[in-house]
Protein backbone atom coordinates (compact mmCIF):
# COMPACT_ATOMS: atom_id res chain seq x y z
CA UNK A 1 205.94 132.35 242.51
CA UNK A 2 206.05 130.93 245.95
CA UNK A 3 209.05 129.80 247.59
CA UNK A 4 209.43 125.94 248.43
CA UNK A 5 212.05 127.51 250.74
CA UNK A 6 215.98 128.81 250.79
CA UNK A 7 219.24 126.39 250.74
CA UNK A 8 222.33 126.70 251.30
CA UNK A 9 224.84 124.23 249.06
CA UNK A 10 228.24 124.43 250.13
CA UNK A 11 230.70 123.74 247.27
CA UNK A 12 227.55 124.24 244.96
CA UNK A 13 229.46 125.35 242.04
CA UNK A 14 230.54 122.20 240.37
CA UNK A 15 229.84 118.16 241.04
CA UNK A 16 227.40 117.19 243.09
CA UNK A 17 226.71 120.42 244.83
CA UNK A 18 225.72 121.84 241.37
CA UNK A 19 223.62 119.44 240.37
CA UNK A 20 221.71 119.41 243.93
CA UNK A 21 221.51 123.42 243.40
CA UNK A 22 219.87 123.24 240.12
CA UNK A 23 217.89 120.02 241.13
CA UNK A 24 216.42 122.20 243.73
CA UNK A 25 215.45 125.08 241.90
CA UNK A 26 213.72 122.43 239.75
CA UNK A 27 211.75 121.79 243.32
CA UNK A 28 210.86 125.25 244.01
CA UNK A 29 213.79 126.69 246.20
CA UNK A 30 216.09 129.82 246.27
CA UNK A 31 219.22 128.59 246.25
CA UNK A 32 223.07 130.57 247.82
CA UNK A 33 225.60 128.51 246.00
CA UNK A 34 228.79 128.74 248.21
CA UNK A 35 232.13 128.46 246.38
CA UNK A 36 235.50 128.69 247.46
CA UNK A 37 237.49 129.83 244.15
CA UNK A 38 235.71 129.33 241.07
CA UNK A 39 233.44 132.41 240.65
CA UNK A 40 232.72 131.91 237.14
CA UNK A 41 231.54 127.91 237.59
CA UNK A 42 229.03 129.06 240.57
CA UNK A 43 227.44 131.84 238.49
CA UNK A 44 226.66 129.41 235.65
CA UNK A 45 225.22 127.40 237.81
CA UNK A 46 223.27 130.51 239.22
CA UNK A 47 222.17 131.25 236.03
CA UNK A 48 220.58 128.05 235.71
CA UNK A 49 219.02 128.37 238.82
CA UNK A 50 217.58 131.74 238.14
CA UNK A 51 216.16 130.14 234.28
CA UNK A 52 213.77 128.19 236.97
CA UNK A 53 211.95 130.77 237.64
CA UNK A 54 214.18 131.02 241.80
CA UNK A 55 216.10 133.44 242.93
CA UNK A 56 219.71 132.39 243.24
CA UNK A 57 222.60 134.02 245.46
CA UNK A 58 226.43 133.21 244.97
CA UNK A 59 229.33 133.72 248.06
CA UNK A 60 232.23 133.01 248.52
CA UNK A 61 233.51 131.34 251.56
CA UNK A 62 236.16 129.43 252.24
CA UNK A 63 234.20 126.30 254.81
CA UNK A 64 238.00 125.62 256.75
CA UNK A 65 236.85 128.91 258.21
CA UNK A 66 234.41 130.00 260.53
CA UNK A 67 234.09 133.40 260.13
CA UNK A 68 233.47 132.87 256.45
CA UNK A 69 231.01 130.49 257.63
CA UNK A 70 229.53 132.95 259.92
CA UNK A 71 229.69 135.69 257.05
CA UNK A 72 227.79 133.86 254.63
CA UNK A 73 224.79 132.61 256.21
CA UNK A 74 224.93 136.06 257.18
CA UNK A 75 224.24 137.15 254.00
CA UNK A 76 221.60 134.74 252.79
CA UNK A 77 219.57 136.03 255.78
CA UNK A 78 219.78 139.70 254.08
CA UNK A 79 219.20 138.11 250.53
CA UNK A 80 217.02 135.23 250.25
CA UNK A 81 216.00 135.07 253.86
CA UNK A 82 215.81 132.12 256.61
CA UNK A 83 217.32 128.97 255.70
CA UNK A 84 215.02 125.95 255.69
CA UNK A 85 217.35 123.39 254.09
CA UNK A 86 220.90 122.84 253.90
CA UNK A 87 223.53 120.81 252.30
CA UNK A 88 226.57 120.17 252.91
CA UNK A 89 228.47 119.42 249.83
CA UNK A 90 231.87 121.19 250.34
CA UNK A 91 234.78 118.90 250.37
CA UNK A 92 238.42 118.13 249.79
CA UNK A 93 239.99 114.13 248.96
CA UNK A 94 243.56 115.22 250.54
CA UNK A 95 246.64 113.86 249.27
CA UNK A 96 246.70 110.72 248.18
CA UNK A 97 249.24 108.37 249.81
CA UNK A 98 249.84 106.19 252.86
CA UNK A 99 249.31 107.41 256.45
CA UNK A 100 252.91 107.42 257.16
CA UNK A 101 253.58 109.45 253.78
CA UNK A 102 251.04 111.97 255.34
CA UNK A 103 251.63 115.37 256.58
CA UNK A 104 250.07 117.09 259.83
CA UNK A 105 249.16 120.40 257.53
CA UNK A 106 247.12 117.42 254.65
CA UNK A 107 245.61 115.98 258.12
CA UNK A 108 244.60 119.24 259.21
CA UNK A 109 243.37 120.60 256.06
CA UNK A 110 240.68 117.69 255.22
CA UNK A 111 238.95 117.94 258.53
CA UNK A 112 239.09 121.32 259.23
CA UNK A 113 237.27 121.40 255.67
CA UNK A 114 235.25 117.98 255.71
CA UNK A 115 234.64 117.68 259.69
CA UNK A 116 234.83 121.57 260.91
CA UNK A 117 233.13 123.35 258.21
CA UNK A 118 229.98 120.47 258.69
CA UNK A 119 230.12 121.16 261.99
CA UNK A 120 229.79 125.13 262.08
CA UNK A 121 227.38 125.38 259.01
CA UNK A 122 224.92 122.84 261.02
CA UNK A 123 225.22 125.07 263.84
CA UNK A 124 224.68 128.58 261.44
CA UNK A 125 221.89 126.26 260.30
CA UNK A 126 220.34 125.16 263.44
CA UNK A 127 220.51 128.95 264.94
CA UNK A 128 218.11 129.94 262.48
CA UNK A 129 216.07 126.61 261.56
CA UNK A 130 215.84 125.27 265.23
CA UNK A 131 212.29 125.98 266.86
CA UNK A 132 214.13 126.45 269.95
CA UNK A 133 215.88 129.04 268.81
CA UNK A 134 212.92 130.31 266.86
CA UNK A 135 212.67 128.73 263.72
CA UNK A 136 210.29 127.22 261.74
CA UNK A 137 212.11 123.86 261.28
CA UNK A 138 214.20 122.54 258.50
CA UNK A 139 216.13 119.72 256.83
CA UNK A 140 219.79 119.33 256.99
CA UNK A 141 221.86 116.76 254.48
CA UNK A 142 225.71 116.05 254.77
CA UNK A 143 227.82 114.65 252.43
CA UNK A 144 229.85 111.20 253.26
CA UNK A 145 231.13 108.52 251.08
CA UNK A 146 231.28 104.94 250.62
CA UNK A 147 235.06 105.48 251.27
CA UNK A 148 233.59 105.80 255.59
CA UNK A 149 232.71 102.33 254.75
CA UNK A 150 235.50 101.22 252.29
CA UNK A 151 238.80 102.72 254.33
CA UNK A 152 240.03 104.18 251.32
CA UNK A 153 243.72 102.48 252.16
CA UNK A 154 246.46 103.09 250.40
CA UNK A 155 244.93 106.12 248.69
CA UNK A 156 243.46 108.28 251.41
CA UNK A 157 242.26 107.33 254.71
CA UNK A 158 242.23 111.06 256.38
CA UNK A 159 239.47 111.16 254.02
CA UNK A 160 237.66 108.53 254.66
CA UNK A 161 238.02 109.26 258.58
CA UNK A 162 236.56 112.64 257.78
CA UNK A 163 233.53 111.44 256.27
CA UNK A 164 233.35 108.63 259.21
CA UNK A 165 232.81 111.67 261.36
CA UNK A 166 230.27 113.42 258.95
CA UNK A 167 228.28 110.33 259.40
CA UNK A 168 228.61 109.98 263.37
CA UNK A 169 227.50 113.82 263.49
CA UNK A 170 224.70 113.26 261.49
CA UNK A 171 223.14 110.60 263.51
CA UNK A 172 224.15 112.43 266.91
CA UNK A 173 222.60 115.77 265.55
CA UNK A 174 219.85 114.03 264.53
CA UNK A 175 218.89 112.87 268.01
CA UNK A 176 219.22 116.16 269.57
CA UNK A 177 216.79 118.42 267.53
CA UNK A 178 214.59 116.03 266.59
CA UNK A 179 211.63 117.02 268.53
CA UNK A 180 212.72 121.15 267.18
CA UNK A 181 211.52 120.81 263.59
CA UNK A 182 214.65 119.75 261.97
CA UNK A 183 215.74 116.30 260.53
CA UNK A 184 219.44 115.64 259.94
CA UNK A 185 220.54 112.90 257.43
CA UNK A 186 223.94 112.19 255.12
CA UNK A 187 223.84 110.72 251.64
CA UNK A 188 227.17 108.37 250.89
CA UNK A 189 228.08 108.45 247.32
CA UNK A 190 230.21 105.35 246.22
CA UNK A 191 232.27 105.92 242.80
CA UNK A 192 230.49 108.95 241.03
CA UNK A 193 231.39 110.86 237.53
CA UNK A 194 232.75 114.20 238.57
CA UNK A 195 235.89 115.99 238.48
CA UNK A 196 236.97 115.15 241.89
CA UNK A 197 237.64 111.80 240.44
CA UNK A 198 241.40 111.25 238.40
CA UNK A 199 239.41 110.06 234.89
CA UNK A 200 242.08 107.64 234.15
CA UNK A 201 241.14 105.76 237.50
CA UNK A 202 237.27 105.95 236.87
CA UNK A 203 237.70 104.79 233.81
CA UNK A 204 239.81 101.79 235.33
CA UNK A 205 237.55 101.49 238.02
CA UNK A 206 233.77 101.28 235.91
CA UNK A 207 233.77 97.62 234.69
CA UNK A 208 234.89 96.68 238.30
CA UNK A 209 231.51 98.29 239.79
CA UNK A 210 228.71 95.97 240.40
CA UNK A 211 226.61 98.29 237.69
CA UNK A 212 229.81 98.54 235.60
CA UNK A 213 229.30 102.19 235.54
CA UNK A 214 230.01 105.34 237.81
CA UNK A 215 226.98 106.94 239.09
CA UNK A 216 225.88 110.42 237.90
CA UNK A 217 225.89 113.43 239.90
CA UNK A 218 222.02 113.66 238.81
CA UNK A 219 222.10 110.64 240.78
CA UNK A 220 222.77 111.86 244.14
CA UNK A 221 221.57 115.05 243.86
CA UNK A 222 217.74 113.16 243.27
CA UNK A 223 218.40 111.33 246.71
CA UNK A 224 219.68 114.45 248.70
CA UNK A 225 216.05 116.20 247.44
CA UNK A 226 214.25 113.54 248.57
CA UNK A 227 215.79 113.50 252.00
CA UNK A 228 214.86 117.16 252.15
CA UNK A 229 211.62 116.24 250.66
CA UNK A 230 208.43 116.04 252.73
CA UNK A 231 208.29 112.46 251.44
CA UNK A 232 210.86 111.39 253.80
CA UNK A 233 209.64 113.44 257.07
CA UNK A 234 210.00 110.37 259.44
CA UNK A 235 213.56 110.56 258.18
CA UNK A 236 216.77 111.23 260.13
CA UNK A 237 219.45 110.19 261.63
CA UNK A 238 219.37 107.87 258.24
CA UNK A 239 222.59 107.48 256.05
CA UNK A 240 221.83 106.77 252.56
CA UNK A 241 224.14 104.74 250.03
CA UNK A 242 224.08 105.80 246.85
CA UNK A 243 226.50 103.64 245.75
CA UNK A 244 225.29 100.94 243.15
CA UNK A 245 225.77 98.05 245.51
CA UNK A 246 229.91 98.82 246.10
């Protein structure tokens, strides 16, 4: 069976980097599920990838660092080939708190994870999807949140100014390899059912949403596909709420 092509998902082994892995199986891809911890959780979800009939990959790399970066798209070039399509789903909340009950090393640690690790795994990305650098083109979707939007005060602003970034890179990446084959978009979830959510606050949060629900991870992952989906190939430079009106 053909390939649709090969993705990368960073934090693809649970949330809504699993569900875009297994979603895009579903639409014909080989899929490297990157995970920084839980082995177990990312071969699961390569199993499920594989019971699509696609050939799945998982590595682990740690996307704070850039020679685990550098390492695994590395790899998928030896394994599943060039990437066409990559998502950047790897993420950390930080503490939660006030600014002045922050600390440097909490700072540090959600953008050289959330702002960084975008950064260098576009640029593995673009060194092998770019036609400038000989590519064949490609589709690149980060990860933001309605919390860019929202300020997340009181609970976690570093956050929130991490995915602010995400979404400035995005539309400034965009721009400059647009006319080399690749479009560059971000999808911003608002409140969504996963485990990076406390329960007790989702559950306290759902009859306050404008659907009176959380969204799904299914949810997001369908949008993120359809970025990468020749359906939306005048797309980029787009950010796309997925947020249920919040």
């Amino acid at each position: 069976m053909s390939t649709k092509g090969v993705m990368v998902v960073t934090g693809g082994s649970r949330g809504i980097g699993a569900a875009v892995s297994i979603l895009a199986a579903k639409h014909g891809f080989d899929v490297c599920i990157n995970y920084k911890s839980n082995a177990e959780r990312a071969l699961e979800v390569a199993g499920i990838v594989e019971s699509h009939g696609r050939k799945a990959m998982v590595h682990q790399a740690d996307v704070a660092d850039e020679a685990d970066i550098v390492a695994m798209f590395a790899a998928v070039d030896q394994k599943l080939g060039r990437v066409t399509a990559l998502v950047n789903s790897g993420g950390v909340n930080g503490s939660i708190g006030r600014v002045d009950q922050m600390t440097g090393a909490d700072i540090r640690n959600v953008f050289q994870t959330n702002v960084d690790g975008t950064f260098i795994c576009c640029r593995e990305a673009l060194l092998r999807m770019s036609t400038k650098n000989g590519g064949h083109g490609g589709s690149i979707v980060n990860l933001s949140s309605a919390a860019a939007r929202l300020g997340a005060a009181g609970r976690n602003i570093h956050y929130a100014a991490s995915k602010r970034a995400v979404e400035a890179l995005t539309f400034g990446l965009a721009q400059e390899v647009a006319a080399e084959g690749v479009r560059v978009n971000a999808v911003s979830p608002g409140m969504i059912d996963t485990e990076i959510h406390d329960p007790i606050r989702l559950a306290a949060m759902a009859p306050k949403l404008p659907m009176g629900r959380p969204g799904t991870a299914d949810e997001v992952a369908n949008s993120v596909l359809w970025l990468i989906s020749e359906e939306a190939a005048y797309v980029s430079g787009t950010v796309l709420d997925v947020s249920g009106a919040r």
